[in-house]
PDB file of N, CA and C in Angstrom:
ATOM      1  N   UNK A   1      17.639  29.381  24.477  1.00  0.00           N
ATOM      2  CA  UNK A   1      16.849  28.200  24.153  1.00  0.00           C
ATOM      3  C   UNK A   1      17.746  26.967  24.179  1.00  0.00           C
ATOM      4  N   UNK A   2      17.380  25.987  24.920  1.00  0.00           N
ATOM      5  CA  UNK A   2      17.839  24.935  24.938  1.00  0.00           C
ATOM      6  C   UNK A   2      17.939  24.126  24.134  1.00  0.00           C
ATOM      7  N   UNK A   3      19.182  23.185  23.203  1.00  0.00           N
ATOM      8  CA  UNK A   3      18.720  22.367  22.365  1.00  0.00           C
ATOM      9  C   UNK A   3      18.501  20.592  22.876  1.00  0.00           C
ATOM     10  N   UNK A   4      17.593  20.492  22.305  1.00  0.00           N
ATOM     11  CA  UNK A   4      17.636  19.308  22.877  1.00  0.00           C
ATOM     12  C   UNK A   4      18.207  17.728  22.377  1.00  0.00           C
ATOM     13  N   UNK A   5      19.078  17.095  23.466  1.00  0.00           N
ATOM     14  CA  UNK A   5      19.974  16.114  22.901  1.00  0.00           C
ATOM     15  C   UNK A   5      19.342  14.629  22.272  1.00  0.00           C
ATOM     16  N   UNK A   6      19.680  14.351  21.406  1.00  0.00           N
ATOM     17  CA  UNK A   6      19.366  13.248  20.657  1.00  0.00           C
ATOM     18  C   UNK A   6      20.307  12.193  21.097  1.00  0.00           C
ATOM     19  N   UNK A   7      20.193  11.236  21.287  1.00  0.00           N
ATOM     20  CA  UNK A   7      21.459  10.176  21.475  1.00  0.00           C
ATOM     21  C   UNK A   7      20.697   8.959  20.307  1.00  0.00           C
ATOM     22  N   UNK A   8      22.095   8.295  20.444  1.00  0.00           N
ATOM     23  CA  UNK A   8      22.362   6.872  19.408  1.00  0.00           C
ATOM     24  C   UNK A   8      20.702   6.269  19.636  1.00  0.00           C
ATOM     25  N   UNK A   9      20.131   5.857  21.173  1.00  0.00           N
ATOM     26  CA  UNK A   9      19.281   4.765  21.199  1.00  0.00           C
ATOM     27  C   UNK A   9      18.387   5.186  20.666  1.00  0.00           C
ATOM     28  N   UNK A  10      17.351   6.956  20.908  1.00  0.00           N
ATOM     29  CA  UNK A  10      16.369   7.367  20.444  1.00  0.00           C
ATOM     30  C   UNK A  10      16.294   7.529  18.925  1.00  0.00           C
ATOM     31  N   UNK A  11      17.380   7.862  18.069  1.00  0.00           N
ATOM     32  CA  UNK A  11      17.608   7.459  16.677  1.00  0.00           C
ATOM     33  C   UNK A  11      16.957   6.377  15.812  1.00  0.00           C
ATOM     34  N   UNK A  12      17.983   5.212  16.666  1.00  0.00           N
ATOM     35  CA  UNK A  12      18.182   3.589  16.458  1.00  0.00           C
ATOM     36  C   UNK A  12      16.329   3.209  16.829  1.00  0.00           C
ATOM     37  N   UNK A  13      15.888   4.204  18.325  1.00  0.00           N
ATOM     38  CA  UNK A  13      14.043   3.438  18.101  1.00  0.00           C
ATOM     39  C   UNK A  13      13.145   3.786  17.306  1.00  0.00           C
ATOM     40  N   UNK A  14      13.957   5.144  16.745  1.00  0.00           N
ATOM     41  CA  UNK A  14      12.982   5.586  15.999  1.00  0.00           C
ATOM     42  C   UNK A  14      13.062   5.164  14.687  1.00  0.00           C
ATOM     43  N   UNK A  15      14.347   4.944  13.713  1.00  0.00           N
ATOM     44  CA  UNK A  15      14.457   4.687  12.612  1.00  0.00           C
ATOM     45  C   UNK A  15      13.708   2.844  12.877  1.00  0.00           C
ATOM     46  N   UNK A  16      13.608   1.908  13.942  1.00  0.00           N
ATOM     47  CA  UNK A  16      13.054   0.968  13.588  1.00  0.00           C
ATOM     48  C   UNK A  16      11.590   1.097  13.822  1.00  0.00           C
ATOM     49  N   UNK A  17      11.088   2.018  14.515  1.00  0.00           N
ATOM     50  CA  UNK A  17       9.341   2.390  14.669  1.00  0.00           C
ATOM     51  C   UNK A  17       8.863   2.846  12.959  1.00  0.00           C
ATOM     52  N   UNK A  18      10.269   3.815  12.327  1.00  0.00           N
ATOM     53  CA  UNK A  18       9.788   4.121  10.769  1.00  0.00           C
ATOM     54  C   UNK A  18       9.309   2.782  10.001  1.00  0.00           C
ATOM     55  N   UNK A  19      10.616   2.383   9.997  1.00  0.00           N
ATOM     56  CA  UNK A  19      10.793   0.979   9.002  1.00  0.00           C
ATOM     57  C   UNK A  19       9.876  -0.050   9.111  1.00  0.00           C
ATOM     58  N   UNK A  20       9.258  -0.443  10.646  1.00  0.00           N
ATOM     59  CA  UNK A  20       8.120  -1.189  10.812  1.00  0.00           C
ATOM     60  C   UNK A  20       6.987  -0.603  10.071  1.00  0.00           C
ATOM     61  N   UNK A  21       6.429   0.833  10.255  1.00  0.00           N
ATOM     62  CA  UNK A  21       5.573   1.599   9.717  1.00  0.00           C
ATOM     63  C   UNK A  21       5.414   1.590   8.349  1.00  0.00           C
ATOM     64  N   UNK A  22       6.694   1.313   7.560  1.00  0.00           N
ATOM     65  CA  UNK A  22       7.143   1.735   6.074  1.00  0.00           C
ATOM     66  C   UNK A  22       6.638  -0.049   5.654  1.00  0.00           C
ATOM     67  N   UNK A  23       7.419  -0.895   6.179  1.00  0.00           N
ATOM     68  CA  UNK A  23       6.555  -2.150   5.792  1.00  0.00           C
ATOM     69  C   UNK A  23       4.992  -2.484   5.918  1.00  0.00           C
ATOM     70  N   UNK A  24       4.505  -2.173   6.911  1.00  0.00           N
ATOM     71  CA  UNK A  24       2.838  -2.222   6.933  1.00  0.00           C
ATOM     72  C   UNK A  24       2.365  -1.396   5.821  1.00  0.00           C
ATOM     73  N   UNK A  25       2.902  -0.608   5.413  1.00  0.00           N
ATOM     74  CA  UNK A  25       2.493   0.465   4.222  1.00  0.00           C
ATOM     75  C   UNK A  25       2.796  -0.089   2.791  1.00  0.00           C
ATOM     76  N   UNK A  26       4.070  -0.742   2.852  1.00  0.00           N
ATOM     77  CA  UNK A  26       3.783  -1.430   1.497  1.00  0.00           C
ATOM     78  C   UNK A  26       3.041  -2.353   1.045  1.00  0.00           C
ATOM     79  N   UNK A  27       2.795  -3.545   2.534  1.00  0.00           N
ATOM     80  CA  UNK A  27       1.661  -4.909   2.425  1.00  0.00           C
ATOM     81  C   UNK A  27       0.474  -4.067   2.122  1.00  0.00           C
ATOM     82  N   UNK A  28      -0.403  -2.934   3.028  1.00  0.00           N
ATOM     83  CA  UNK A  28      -1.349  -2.226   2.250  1.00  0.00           C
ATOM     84  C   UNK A  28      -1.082  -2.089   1.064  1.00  0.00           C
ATOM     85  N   UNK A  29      -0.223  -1.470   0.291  1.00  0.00           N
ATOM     86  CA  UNK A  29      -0.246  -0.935  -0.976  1.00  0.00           C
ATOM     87  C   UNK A  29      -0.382  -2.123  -1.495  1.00  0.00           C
ATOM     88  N   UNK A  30       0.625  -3.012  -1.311  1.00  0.00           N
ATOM     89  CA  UNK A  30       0.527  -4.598  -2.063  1.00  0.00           C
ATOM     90  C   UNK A  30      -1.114  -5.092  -2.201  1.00  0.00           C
ATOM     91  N   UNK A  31      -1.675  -4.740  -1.005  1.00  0.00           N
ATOM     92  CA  UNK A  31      -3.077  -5.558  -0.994  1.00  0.00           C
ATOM     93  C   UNK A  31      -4.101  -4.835  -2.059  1.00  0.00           C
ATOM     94  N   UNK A  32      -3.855  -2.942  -1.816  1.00  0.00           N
ATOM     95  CA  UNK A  32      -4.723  -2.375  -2.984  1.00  0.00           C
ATOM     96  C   UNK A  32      -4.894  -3.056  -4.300  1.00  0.00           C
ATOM     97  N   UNK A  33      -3.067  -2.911  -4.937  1.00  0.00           N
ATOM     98  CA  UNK A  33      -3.158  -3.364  -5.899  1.00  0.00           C
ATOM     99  C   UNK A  33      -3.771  -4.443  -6.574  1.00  0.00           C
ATOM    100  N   UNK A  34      -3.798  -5.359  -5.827  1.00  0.00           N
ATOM    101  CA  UNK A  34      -4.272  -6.501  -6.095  1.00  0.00           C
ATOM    102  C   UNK A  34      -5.912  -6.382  -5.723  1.00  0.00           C
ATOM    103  N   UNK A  35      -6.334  -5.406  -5.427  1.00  0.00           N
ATOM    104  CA  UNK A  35      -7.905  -5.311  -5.263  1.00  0.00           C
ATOM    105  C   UNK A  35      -8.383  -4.611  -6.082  1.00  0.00           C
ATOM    106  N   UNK A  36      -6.972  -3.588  -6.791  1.00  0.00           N
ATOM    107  CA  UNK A  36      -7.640  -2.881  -7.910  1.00  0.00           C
ATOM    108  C   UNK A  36      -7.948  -3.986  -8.732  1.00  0.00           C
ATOM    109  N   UNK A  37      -7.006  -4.756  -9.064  1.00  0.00           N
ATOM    110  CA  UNK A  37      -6.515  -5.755 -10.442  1.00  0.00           C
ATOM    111  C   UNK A  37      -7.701  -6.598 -10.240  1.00  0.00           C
ATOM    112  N   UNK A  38      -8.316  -7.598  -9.257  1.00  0.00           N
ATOM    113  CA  UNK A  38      -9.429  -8.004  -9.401  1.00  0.00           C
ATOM    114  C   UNK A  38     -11.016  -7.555  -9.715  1.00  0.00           C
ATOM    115  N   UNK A  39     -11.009  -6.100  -9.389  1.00  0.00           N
ATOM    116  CA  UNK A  39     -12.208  -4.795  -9.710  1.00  0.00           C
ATOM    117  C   UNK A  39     -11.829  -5.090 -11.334  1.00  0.00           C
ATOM    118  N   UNK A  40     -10.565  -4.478 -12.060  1.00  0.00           N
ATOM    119  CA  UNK A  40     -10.423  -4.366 -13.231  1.00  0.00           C
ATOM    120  C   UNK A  40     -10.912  -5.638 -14.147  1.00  0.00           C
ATOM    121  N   UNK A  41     -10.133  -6.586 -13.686  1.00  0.00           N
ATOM    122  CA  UNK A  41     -10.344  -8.091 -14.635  1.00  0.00           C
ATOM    123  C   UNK A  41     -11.935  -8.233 -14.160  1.00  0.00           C
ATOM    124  N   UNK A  42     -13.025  -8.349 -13.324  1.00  0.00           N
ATOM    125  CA  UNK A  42     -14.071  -8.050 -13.429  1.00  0.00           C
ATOM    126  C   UNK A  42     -15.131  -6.904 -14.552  1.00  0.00           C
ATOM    127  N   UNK A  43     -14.509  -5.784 -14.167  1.00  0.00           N
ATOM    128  CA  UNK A  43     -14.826  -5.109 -15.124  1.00  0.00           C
ATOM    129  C   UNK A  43     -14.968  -5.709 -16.969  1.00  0.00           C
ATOM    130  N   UNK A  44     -13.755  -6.463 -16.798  1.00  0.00           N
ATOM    131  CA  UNK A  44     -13.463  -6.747 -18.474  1.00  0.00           C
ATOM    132  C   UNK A  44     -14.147  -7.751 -18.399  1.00  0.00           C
ATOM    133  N   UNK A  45     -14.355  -8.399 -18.074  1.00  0.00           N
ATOM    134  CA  UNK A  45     -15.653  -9.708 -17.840  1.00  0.00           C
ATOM    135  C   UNK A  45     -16.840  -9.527 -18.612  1.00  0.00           C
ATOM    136  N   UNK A  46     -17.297  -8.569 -17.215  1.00  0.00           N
ATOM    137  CA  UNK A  46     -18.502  -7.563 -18.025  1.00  0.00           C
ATOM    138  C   UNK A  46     -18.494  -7.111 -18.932  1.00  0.00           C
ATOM    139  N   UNK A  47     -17.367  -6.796 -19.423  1.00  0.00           N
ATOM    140  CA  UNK A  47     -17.554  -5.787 -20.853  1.00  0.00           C
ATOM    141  C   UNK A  47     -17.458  -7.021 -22.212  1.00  0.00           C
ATOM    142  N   UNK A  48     -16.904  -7.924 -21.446  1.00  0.00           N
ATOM    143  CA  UNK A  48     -16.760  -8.954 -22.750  1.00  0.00           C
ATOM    144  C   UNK A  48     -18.226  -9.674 -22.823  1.00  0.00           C
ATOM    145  N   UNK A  49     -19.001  -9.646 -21.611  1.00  0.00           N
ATOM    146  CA  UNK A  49     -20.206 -10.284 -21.534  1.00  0.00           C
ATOM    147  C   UNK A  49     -21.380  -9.464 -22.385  1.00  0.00           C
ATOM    148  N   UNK A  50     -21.174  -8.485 -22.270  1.00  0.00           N
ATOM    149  CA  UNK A  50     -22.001  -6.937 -22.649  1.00  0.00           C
ATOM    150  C   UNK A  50     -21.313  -6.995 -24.234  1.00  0.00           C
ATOM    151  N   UNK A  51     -20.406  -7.673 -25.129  1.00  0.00           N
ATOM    152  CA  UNK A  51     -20.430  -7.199 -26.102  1.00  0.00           C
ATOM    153  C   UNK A  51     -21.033  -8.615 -26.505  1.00  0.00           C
ATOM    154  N   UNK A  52     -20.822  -9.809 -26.229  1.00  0.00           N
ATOM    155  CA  UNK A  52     -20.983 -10.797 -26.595  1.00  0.00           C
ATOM    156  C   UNK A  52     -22.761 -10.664 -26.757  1.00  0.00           C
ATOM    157  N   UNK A  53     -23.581 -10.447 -26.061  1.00  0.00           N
ATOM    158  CA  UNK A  53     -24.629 -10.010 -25.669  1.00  0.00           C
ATOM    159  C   UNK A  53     -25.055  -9.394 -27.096  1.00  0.00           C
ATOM    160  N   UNK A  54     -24.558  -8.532 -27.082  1.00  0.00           N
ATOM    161  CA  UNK A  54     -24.976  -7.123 -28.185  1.00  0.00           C
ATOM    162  C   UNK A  54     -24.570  -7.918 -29.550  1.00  0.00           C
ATOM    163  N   UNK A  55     -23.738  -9.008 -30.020  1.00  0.00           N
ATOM    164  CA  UNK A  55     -23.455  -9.443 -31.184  1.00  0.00           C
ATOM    165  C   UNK A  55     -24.958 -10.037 -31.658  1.00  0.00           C
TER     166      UNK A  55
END
């Protein structure tokens, strides 16, 4: 079985194809968060509206 050779450039394109990949993945994550956090502070809105309501 043949092994097959890796050189420096296919490395070097691949570790920057990761790293591009790995940044688009954190701006997603970045964007969730911040979509959870506006769902949440909504939520508490409501709930402050819903008790105010009920007083």
């Amino acid at each position: 079985m043949e092994k097959r050779q890796i050189n420096r450039e296919d490395l070097l394109a691949e570790k920057s194809k990761l790293s591009e990949e790995l940044k688009k993945l954190n701006q997603e994550d970045l964007r969730l968060q911040e979509e959870y956090i506006k769902v949440l502070e909504e939520i508490d809105l409501i709930l402050q509206q819903m008790q105010q309501e009920s007083v």
